[in-house]
Protein backbone atom coordinates (compact mmCIF):
# COMPACT_ATOMS: atom_id res chain seq x y z
CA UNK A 1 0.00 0.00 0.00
CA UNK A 2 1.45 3.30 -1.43
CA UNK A 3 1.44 6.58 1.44
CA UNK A 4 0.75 8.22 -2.18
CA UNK A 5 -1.69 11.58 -1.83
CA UNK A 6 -3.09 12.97 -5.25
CA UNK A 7 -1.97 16.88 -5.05
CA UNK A 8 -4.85 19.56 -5.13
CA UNK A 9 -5.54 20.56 -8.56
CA UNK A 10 -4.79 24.18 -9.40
CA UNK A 11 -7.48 26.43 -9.18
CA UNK A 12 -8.09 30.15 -10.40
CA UNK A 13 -10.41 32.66 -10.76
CA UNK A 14 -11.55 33.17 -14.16
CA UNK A 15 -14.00 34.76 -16.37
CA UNK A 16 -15.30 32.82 -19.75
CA UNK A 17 -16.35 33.71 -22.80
CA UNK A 18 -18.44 31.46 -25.05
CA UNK A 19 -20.96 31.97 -27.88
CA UNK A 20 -24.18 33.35 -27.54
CA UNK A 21 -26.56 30.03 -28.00
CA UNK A 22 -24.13 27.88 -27.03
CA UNK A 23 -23.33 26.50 -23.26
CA UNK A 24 -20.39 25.18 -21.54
CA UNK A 25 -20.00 21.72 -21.76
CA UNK A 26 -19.83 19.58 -18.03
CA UNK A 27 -16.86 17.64 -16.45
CA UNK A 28 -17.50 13.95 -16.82
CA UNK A 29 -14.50 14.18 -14.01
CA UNK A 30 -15.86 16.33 -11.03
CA UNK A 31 -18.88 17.02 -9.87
CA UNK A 32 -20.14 20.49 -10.77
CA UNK A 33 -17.24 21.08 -13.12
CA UNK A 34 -17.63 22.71 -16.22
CA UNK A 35 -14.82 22.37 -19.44
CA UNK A 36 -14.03 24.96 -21.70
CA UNK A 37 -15.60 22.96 -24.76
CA UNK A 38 -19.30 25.16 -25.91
CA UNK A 39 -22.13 23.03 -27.31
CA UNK A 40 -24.96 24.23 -29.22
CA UNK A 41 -28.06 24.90 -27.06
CA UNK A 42 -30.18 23.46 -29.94
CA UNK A 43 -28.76 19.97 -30.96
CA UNK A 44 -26.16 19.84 -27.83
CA UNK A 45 -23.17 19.47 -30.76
CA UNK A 46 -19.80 20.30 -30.63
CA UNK A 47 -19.15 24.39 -31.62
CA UNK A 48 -16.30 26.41 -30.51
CA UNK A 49 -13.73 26.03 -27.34
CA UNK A 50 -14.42 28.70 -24.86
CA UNK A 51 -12.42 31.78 -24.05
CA UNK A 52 -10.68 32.26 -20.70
CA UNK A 53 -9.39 35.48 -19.23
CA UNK A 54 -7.59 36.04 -15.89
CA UNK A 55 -9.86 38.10 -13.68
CA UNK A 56 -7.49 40.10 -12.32
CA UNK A 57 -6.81 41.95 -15.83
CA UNK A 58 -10.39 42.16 -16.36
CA UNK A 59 -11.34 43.27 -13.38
CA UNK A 60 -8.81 46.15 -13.81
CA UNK A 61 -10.77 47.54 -17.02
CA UNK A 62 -14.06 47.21 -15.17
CA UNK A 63 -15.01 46.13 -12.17
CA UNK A 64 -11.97 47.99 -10.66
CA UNK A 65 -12.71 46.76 -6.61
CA UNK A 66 -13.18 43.19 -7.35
CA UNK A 67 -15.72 40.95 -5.68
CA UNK A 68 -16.51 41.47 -2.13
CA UNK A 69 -18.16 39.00 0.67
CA UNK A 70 -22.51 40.27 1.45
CA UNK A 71 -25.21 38.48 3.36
CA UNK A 72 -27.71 39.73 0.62
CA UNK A 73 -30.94 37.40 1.24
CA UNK A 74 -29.98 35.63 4.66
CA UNK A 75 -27.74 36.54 7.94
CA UNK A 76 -24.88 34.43 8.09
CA UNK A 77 -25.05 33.23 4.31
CA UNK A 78 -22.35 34.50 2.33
CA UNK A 79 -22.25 35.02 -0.96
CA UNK A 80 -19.93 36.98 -3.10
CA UNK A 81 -20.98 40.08 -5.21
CA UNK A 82 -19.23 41.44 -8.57
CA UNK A 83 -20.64 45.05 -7.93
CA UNK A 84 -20.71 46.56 -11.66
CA UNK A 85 -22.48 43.52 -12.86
CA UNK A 86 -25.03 43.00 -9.54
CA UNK A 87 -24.12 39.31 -9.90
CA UNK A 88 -23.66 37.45 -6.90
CA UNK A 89 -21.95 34.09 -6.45
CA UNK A 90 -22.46 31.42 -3.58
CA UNK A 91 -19.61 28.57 -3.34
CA UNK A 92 -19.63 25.31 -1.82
CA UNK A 93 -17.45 24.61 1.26
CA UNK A 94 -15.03 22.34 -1.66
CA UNK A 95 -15.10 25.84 -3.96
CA UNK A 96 -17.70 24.44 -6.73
CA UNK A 97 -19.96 27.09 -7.49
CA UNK A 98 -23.30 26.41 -6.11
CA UNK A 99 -25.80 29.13 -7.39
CA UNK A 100 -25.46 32.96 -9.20
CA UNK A 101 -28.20 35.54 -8.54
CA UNK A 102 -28.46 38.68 -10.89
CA UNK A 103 -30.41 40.95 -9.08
CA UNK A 104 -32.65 43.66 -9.69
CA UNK A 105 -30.00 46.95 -8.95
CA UNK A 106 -32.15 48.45 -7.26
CA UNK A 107 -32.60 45.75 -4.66
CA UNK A 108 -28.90 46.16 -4.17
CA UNK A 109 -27.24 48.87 -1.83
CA UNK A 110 -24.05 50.31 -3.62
């Protein structure tokens, strides 16, 4: 029996760009992962490979402070909130995103 311990994969924050009809195809690997492979909403087939961008540059052109920890619908529940876009983001405990919430911006204090 091998003391042999898979390293954590490498993980970083990034924004994707696909196109418009199309969807992100899912991980047959991990659980709630996503590959950077875009499929036709229509017929599900095979159409372009997705776009990725380092957040960090892009939030330097326009969201300039970066996403920031709220308790928007629930005390204690903490979600994270892309302010120009009124997006937030809620993460499992393992870092999977587990739900995104546009909201109305009005509804949101700035």
């Amino acid at each position: 029996m091998s003391n042999y311990h898979r390293p954590q994969p490498n993980r970083k924050f990034m924004l994707v760009e696909f196109p418009a009809g199309t969807h992100l195809d899912r991980s047959r690997a991990s659980s709630g992962g996503m590959r950077g492979t875009a499929r036709d909403d229509r017929d599900n087939s095979l159409v372009a490979q997705a776009e990725l961008f380092d957040a960090d540059d892009r939030y330097d052109e326009g969201y300039r402070d970066g996403p920031k920890q709220c308790e928007p619908f629930t005390a204690g529940e903490v979600w994270w909130r892309l302010p120009d876009s009124k997006t937030l983001l809620s993460f499992e405990d393992d870092g999977f995103l587990a739900a995104a919430h546009r909201s109305e911006p009005a509804l949101l204090n700035d």
